[in-house]
Protein backbone atom coordinates (compact mmCIF):
# COMPACT_ATOMS: atom_id res chain seq x y z
CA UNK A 1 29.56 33.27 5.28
CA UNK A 2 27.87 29.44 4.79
CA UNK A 3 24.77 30.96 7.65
CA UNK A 4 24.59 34.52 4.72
CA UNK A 5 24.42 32.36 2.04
CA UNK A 6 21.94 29.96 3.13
CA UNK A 7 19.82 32.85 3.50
CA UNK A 8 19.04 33.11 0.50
CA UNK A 9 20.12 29.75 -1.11
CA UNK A 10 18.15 26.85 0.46
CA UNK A 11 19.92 23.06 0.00
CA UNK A 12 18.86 19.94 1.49
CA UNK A 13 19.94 16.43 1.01
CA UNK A 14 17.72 13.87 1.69
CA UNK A 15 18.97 10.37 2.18
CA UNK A 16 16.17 8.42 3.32
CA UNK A 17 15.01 5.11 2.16
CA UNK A 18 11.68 6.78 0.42
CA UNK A 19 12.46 10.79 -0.07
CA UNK A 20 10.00 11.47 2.97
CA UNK A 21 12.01 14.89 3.28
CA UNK A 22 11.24 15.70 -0.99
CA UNK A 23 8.13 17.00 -2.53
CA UNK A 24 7.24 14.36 -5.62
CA UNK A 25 6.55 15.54 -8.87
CA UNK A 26 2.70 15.41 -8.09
CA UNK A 27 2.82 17.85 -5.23
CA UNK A 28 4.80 20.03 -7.27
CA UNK A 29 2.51 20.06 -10.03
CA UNK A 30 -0.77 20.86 -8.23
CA UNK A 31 1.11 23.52 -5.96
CA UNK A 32 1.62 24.95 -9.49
CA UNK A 33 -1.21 24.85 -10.81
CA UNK A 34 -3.46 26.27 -8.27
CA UNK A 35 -6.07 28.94 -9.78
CA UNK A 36 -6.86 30.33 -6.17
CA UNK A 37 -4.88 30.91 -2.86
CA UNK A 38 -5.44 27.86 -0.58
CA UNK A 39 -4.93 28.89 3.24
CA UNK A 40 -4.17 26.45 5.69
CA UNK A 41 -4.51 27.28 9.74
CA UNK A 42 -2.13 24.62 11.65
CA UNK A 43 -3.95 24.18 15.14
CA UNK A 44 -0.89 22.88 17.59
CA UNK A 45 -0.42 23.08 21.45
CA UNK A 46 2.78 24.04 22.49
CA UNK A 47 4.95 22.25 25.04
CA UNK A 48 4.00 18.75 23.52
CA UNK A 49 5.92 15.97 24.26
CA UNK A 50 9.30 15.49 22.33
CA UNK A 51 8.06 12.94 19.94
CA UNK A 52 5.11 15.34 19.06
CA UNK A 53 6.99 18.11 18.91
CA UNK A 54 8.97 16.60 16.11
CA UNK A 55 5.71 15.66 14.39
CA UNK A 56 4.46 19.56 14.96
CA UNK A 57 8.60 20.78 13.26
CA UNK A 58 8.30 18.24 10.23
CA UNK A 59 4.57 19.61 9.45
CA UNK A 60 5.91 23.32 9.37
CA UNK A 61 9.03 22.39 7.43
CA UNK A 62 6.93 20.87 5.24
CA UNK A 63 4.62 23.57 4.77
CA UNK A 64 7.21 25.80 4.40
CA UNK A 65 8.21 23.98 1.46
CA UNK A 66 4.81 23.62 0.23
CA UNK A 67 4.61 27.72 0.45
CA UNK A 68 7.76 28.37 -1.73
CA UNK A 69 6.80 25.46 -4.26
CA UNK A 70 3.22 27.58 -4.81
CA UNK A 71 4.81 30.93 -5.32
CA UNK A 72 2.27 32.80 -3.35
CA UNK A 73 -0.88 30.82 -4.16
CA UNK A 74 -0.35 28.72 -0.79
CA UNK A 75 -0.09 30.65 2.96
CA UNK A 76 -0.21 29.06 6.15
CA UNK A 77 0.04 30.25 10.06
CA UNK A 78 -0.10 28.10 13.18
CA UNK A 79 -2.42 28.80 16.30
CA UNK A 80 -1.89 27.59 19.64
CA UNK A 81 -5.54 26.54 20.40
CA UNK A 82 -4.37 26.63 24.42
CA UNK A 83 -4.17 30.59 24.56
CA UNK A 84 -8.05 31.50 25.13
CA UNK A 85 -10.93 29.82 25.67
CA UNK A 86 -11.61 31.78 22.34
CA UNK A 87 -8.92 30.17 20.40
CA UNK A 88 -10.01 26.44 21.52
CA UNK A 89 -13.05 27.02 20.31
CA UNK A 90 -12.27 28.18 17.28
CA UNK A 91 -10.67 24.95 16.46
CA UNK A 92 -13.26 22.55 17.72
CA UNK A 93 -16.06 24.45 15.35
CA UNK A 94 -13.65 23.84 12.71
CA UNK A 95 -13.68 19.97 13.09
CA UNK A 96 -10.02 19.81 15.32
CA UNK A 97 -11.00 18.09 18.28
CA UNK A 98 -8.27 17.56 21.11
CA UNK A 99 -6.40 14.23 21.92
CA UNK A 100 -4.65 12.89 25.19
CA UNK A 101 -1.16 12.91 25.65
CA UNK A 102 0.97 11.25 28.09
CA UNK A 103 3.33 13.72 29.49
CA UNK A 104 6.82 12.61 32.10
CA UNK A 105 7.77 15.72 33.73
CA UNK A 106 9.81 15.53 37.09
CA UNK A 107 9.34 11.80 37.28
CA UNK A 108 5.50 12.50 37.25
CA UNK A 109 3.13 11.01 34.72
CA UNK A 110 0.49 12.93 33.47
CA UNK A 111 -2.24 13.97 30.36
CA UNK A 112 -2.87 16.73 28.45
CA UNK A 113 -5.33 17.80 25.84
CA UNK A 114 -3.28 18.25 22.80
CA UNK A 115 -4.65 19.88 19.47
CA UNK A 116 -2.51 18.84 16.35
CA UNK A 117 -4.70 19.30 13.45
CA UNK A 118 -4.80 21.40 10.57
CA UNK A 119 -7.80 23.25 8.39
CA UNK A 120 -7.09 23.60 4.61
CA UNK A 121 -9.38 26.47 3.04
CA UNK A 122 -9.66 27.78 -0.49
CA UNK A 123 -12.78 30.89 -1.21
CA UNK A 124 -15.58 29.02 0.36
CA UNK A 125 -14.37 25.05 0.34
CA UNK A 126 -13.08 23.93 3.40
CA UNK A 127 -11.23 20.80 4.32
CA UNK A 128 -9.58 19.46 7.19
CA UNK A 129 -7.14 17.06 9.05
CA UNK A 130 -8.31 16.13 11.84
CA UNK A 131 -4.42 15.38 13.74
CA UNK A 132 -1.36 15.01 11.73
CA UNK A 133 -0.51 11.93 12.33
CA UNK A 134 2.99 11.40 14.00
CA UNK A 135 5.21 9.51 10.82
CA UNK A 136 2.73 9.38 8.85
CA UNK A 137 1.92 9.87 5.43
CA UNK A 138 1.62 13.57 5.66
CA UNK A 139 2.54 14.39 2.27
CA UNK A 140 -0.28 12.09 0.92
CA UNK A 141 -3.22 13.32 3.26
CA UNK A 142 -2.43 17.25 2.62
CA UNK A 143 -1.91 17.13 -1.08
CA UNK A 144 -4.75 14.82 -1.72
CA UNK A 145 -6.79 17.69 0.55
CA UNK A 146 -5.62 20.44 -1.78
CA UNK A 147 -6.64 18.38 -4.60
CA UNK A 148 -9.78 18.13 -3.45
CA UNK A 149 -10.79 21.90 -3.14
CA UNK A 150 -8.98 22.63 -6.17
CA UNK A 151 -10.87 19.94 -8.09
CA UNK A 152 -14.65 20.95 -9.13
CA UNK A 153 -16.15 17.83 -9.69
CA UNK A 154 -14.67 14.30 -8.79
CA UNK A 155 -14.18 11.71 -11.83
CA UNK A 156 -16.57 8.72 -11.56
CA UNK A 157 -15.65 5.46 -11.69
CA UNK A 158 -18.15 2.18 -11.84
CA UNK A 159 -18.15 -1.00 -9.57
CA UNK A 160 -19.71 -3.61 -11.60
CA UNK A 161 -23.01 -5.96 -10.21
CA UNK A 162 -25.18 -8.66 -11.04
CA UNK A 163 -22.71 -10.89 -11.69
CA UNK A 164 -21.72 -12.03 -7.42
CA UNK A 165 -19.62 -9.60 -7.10
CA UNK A 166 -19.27 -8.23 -3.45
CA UNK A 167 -20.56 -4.33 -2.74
CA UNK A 168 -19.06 -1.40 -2.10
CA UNK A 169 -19.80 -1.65 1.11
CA UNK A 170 -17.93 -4.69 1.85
CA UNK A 171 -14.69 -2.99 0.65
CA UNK A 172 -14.69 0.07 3.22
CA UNK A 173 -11.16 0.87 2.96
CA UNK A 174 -11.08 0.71 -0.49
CA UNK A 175 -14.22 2.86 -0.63
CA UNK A 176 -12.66 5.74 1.96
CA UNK A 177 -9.48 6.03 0.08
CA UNK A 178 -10.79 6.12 -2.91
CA UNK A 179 -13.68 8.71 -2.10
CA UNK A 180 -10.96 11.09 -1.79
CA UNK A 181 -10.62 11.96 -5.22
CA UNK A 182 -13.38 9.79 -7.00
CA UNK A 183 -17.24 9.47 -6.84
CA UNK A 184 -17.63 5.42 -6.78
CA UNK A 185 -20.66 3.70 -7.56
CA UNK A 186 -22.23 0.64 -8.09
CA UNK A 187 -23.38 -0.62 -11.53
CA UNK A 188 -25.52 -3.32 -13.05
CA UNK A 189 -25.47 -3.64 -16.77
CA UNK A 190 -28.60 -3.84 -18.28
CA UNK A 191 -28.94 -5.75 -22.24
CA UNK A 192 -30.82 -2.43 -23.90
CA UNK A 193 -27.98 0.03 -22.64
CA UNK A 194 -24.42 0.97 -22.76
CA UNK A 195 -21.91 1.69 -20.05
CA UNK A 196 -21.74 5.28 -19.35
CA UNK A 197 -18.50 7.09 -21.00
CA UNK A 198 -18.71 9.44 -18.02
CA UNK A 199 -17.08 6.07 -16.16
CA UNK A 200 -13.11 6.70 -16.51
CA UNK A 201 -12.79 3.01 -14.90
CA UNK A 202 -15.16 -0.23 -14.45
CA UNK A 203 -14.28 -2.48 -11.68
CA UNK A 204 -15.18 -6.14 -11.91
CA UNK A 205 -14.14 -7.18 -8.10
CA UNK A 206 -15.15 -10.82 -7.49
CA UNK A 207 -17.37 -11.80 -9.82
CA UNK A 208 -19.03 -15.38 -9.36
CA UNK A 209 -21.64 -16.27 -12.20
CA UNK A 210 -21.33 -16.25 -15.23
CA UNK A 211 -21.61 -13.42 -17.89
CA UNK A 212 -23.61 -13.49 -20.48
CA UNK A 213 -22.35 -12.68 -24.27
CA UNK A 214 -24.39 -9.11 -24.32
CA UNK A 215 -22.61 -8.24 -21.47
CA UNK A 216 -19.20 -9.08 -22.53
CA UNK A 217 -19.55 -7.41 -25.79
CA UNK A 218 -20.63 -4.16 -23.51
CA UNK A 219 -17.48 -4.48 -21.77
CA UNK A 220 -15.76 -4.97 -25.57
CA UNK A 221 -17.53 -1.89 -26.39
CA UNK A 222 -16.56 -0.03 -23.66
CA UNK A 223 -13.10 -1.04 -23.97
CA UNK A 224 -12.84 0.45 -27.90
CA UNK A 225 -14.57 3.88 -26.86
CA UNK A 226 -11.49 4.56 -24.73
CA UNK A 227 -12.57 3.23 -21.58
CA UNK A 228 -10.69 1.25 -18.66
CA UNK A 229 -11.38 -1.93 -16.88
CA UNK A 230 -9.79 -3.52 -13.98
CA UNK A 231 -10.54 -7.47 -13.53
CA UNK A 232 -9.66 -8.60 -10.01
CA UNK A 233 -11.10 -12.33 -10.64
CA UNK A 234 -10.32 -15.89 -9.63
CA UNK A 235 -11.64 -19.37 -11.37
CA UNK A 236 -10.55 -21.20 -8.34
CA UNK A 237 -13.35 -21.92 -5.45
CA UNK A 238 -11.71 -22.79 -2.01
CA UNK A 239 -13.99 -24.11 0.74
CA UNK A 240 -12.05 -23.41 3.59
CA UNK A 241 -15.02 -25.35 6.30
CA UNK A 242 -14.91 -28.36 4.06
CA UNK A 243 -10.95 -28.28 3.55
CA UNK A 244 -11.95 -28.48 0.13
CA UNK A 245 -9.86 -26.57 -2.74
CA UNK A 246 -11.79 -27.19 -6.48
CA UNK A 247 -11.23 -25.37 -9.53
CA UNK A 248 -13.77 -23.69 -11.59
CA UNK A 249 -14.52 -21.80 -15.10
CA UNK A 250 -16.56 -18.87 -16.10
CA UNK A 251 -17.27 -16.96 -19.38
CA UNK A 252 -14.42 -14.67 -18.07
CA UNK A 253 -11.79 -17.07 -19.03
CA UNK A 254 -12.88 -17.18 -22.40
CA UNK A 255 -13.50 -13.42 -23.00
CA UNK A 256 -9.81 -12.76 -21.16
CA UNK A 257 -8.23 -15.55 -22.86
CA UNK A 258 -9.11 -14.15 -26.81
CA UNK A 259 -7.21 -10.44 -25.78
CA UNK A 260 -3.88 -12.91 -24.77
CA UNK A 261 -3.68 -14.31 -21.10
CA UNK A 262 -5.77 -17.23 -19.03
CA UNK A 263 -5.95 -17.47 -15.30
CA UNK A 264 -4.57 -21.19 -14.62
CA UNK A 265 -6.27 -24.09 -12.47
CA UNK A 266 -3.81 -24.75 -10.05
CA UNK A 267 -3.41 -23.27 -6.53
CA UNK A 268 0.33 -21.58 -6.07
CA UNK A 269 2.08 -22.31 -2.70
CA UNK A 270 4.79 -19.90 -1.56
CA UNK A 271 7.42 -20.53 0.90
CA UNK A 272 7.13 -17.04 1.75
CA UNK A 273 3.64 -16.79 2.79
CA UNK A 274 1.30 -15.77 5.31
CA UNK A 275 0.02 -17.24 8.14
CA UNK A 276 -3.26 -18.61 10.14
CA UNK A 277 -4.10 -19.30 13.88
CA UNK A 278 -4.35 -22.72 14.39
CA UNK A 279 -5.23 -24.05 18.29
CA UNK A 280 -3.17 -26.57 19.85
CA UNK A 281 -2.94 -28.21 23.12
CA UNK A 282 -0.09 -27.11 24.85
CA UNK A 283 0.21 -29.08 28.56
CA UNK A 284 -3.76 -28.90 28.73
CA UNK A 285 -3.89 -25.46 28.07
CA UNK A 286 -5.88 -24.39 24.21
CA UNK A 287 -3.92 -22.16 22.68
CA UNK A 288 -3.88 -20.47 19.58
CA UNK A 289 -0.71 -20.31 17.40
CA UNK A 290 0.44 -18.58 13.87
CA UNK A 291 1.23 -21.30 11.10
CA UNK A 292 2.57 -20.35 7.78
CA UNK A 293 0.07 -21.00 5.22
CA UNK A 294 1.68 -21.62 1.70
CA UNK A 295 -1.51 -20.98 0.33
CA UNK A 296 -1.29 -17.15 0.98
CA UNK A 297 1.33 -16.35 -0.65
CA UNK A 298 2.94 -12.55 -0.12
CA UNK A 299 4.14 -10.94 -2.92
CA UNK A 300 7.17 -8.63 -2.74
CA UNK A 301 8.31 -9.16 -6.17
CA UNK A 302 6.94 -6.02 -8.45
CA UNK A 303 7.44 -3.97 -11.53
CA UNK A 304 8.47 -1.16 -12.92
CA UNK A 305 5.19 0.28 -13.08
CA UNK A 306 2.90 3.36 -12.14
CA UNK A 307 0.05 0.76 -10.79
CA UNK A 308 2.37 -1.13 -8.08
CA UNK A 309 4.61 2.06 -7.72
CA UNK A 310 5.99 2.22 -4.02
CA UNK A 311 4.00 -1.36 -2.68
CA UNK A 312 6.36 -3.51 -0.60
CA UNK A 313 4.25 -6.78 0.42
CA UNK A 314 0.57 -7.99 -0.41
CA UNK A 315 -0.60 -10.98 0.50
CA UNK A 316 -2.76 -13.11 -2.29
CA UNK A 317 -5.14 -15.43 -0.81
CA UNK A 318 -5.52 -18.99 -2.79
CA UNK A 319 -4.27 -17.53 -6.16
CA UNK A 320 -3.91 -18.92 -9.56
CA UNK A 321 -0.96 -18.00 -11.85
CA UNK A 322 -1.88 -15.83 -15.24
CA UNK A 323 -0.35 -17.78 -18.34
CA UNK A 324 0.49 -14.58 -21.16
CA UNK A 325 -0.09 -16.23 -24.70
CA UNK A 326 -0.25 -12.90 -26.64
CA UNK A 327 -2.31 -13.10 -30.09
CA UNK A 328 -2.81 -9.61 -31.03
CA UNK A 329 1.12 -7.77 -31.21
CA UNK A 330 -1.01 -4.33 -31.12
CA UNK A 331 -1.59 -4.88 -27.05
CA UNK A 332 1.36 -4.55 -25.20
CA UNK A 333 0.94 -7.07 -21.92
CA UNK A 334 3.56 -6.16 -18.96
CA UNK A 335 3.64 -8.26 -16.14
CA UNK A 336 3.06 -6.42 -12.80
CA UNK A 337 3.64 -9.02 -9.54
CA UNK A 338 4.88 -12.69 -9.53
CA UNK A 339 5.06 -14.79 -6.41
CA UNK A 340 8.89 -15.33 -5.05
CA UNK A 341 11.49 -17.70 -5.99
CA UNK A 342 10.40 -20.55 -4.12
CA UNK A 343 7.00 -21.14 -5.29
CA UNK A 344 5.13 -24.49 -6.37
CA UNK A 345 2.02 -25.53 -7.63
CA UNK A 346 -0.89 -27.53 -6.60
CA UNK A 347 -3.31 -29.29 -8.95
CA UNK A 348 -7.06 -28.46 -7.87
CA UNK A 349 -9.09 -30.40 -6.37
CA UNK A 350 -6.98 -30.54 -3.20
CA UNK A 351 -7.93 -31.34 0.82
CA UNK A 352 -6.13 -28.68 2.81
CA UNK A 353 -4.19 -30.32 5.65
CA UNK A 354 -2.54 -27.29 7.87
CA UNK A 355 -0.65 -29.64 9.77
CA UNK A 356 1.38 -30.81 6.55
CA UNK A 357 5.71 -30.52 6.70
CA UNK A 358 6.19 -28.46 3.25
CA UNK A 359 9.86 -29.39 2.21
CA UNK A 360 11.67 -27.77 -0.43
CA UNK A 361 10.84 -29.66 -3.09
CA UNK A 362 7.12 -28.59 -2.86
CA UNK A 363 8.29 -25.19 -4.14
CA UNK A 364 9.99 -25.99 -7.43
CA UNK A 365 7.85 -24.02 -10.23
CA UNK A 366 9.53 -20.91 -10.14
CA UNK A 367 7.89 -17.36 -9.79
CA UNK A 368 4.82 -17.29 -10.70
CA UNK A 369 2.44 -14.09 -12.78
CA UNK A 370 -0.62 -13.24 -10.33
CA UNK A 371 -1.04 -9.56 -11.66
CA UNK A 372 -0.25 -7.93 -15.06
CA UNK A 373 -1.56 -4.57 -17.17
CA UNK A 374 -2.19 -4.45 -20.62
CA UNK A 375 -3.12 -1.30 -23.15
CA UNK A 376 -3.85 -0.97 -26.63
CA UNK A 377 -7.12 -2.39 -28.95
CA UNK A 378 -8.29 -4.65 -26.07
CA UNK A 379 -12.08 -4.31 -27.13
CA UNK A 380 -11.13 -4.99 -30.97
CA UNK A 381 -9.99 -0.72 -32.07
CA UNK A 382 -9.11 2.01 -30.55
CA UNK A 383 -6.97 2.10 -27.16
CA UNK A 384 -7.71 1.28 -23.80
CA UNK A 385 -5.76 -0.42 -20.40
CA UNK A 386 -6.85 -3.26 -18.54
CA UNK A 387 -5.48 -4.53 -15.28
CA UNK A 388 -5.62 -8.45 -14.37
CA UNK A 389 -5.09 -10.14 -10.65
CA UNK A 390 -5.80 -13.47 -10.45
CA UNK A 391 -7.51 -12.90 -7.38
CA UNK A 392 -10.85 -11.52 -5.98
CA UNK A 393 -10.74 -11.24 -2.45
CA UNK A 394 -7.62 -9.52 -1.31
CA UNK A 395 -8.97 -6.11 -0.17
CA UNK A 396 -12.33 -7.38 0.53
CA UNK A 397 -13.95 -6.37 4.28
CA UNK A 398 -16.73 -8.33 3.95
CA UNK A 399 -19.70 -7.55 5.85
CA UNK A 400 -21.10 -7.89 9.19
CA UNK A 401 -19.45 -10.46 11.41
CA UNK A 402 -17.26 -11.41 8.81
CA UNK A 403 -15.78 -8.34 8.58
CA UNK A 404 -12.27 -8.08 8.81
CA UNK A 405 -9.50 -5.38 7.67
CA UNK A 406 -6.76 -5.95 5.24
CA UNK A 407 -3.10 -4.86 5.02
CA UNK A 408 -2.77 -1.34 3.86
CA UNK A 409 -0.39 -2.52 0.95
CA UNK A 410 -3.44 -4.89 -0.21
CA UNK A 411 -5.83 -1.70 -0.13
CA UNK A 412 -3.05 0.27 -1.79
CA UNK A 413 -2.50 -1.84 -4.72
CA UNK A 414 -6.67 -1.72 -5.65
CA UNK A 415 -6.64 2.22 -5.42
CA UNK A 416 -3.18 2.32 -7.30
CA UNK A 417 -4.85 0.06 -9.75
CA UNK A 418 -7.86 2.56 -10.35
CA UNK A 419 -5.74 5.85 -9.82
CA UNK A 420 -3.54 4.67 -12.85
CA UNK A 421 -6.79 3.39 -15.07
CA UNK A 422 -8.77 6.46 -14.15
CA UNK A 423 -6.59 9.23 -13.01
CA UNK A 424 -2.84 8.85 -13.64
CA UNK A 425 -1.67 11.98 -11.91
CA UNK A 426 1.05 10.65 -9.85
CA UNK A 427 -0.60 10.48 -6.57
CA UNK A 428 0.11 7.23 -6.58
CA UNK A 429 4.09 7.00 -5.02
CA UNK A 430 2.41 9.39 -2.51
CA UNK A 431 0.02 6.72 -1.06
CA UNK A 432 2.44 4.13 -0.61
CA UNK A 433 5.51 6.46 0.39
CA UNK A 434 7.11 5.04 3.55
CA UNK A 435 8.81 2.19 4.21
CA UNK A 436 7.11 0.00 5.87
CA UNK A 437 7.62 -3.71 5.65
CA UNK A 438 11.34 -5.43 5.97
CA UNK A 439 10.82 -9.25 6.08
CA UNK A 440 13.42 -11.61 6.20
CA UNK A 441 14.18 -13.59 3.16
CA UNK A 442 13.60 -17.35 2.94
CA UNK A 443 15.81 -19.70 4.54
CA UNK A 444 16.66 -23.17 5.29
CA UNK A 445 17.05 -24.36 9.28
CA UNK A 446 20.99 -24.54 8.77
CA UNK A 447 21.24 -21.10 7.50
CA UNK A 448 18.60 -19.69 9.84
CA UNK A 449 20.82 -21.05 12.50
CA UNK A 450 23.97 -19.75 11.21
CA UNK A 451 22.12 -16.20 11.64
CA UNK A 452 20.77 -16.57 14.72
CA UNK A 453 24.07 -17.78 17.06
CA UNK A 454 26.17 -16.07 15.05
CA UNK A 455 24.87 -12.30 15.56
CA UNK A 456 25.72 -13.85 19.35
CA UNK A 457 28.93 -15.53 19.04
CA UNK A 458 30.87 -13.48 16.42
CA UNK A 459 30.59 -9.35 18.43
CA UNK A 460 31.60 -11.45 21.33
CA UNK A 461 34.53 -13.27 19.62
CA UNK A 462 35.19 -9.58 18.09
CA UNK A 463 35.69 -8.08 21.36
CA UNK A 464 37.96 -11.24 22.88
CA UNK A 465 39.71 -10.45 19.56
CA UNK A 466 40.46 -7.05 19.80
CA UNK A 467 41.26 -7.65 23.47
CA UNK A 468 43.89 -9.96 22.71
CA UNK A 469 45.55 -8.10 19.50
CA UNK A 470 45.69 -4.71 22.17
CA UNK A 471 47.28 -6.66 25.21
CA UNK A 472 49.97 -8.05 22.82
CA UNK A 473 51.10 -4.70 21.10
CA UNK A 474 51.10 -3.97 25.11
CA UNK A 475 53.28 -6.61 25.57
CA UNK A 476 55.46 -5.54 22.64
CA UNK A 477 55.69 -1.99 23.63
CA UNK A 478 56.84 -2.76 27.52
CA UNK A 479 59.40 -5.63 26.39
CA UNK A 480 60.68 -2.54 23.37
CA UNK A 481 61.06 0.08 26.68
CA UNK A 482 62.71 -2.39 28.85
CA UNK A 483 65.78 -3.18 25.89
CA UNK A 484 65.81 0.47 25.67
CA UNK A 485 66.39 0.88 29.25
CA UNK A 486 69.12 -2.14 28.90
């Protein structure tokens, strides 16, 4: 009777840290709103390893669900790409290209060309997915794709120049997350124009000279027509091949500090932090080694909010705290990220010494702000948003031989930043849906050690335990028979 019912009644629970087995609310709404059919082909070998064939099961489950959620305007079909010659290359002219596979059968190891991509089409745009990524964000990649055909023209949003800051091209992942659903581009303010209202966002990333007052009153202008700005700015200037931390100033401070908030001068230190490769000598042998760095702090404490929706740890390079002095009630100033518990401060100009012993007491200022929004008359009237991290480099590339990638939660945070300024459709707890980052909390050596030998010591002392307790009830039971027999 339960198999008849759930025929026609469909039920499922899902008890997973981050719902990866339940459509959000954003996926619901576009699959609702579609004004055409989308059709998606699913390209999958068959007979793939057990691990991808769960991967190939979660993908049509969740299509499945994607197809009742529509009500008609979604259909999909899968294609094993290994039938014909014909079939295979079908899916290579349609941008699925085959990947190698490590196959155990019989005790034998082996390859095999594996297809396990999908191609999304609606009338004559086309987009596709390449290979579904096993545990991946699935959800994200093929809603953001049906976005994208639905969706006639992207919004545009603006990375300010002119001023030091760094180019798009020295933000790459940034750039190809964002390109998804927005046309970026660089801009340089000129004195005899505006900023374009066609901009839903303006981006000041890293800015290092100084602005001058007819391009602050743009921005103040900009701000009142209903426009969005998101500052991700620092007034400190470390020197990292001198050792050398100063402070500095810029016209920014003053034009932040008259709508309520100032970036401080000091450098915060975090017990829980990142780390750097130092070398040492280890019995003649130079080696490198990972030393936690106070300086880079990682921040796991967020809130509440649309713009940090779903981020678990991002790591702030040499950041200053944001002190909130509100003057105007009419803007409403939330705080988004502080540092943890055991934070400190250090007065600028400081030498860096990696080798230093940081003891507890170095960590005594409490958590600290390093990221907060604010919406409401910011330019002077009407009603606009503004987001504020006192930092400008944490989901910068850079360029050439400097280049170097950054943790996804770093590059999350600047496109959840700009999704909620520009384009708050919810897509935003579907880019940083997963779990992905458990660290251990903070500890002191004694309780560290109390940890560590006791997840050894106490199963084994449960085991002697239980040992023990069971050969006395033995004991009991035999001497209990033997009076009986008496």
């Amino acid at each position: 009777m339960i198999n008849l019912l759930s025929e026609k009644w469909y039920v499922r629970l899902d008890f997973t840290a981050d719902k990866r087995y339940t459509l959000s609310k954003a996926t619901v709404d576009i699959l609702q709103n579609l004004d055409e059919v989308v059709t998606i082909t699913a390209y999958f070998s068959k007979n793939l390893p057990p691990q991808l064939e769960k991967s190939r099961r979660d993908f049509e489950d969740l299509l499945t669900e994607y197809e009742n959620r529509s009500e008609g305007d979604l259909v999909f079909r899968f294609i094993n790409p290994g039938e014909n010659d014909e079939m295979e290359q079908e899916a290579q002219e349609r941008g699925i290209r085959p990947v190698m596979v490590n196959v155990t059968q019989k005790d034998q190891a082996s390859q095999m060309r594996a297809y396990m991509g999908a191609v999304l089409q609606m009338g004559e745009k086309r987009e596709v997915i390449p290979m579904v990524q096993p545990g991946g964000g699935i959800e994200y990649e093929l809603t953001t794709a049906i976005k994208k055909l639905a969706v006639d023209e992207k919004l545009k949003i603006a990375f300010l120049q002119g001023h030091g800051e760094p180019e798009m091209e020295a933000m790459g992942q940034v750039m190809e997350q964002l390109s998804v659903l927005y046309d970026p581009e660089e801009y340089t303010m000129a004195d005899s124009t505006e900023i374009p209202s066609y901009y839903r966002c303006v981006a000041i990333i890293g800015a290092v000279d100084s602005f001058p007052q007819t391009h602050l009153d743009q921005l103040d202008r900009y701000l009142n027509s209903g426009g969005n700005i998101y500052v991700a700015y620092s007034n400190l200037q470390p020197d990292l091949n001198q050792g050398f931390l100063m402070a500095g100033s810029s016209s920014l401070d003053r034009w932040m500090a008259e709508k309520g908030w100032s970036l401080g001068s000091e450098y915060i230190v975090d017990a829980s932090s990142g780390s750097i490769s130092v070398q040492q000598n280890l019995g003649g042998f130079i080696m490198n080694t990972q030393k936690a760095f106070p300086f880079f702090p990682i921040i796991t404490h967020f809130a509440d909010h649309p713009s940090v929706e779903g981020l678990e740890a991002v790591i702030l390079p040499f950041v200053s705290p944001i002190e909130i002095e509100e003057r105007d009630t009419a803007i409403q100033i939330e705080v988004l990220a502080t540092t943890s518990d055991v934070s400190g401060l250090v007065e600028a100009p400081v030498m860096v010494d990696i080798e230093k012993e940081w003891s507890r007491n170095d960590f005594d200022a409490g958590p600290q702000v390093v990221a907060l929004a604010a919406e409401g008359p910011l330019g002077g009237s009407g009603n606009s948003r503004m987001v504020v991290v006192s930092n400008a480099s944490f989901a910068v590339n850079g360029t050439g031989q400097q280049q170097q990638r950054v943790s996804e939660d770093n590059v999350n945070f600047t496109s959840n930043i700009i999704d909620w300024l520009s384009d708050d459709t919810g897509l935003i707890n579907l880019r940083t849906k997963g779990v992905t980052s458990r660290p251990l909390v903070h500890l002191e050596d004694g309780e560290r050690n109390l940890f560590k030998y006791g997840n050894v010591v106490a199963p084994i002392l449960l085991i002697l335990g239980i040992g023990v307790i069971r050969r006395r009830r033995a004991v009991a039971k035999r001497r209990k028979r033997k009076e009986g027999e008496l």
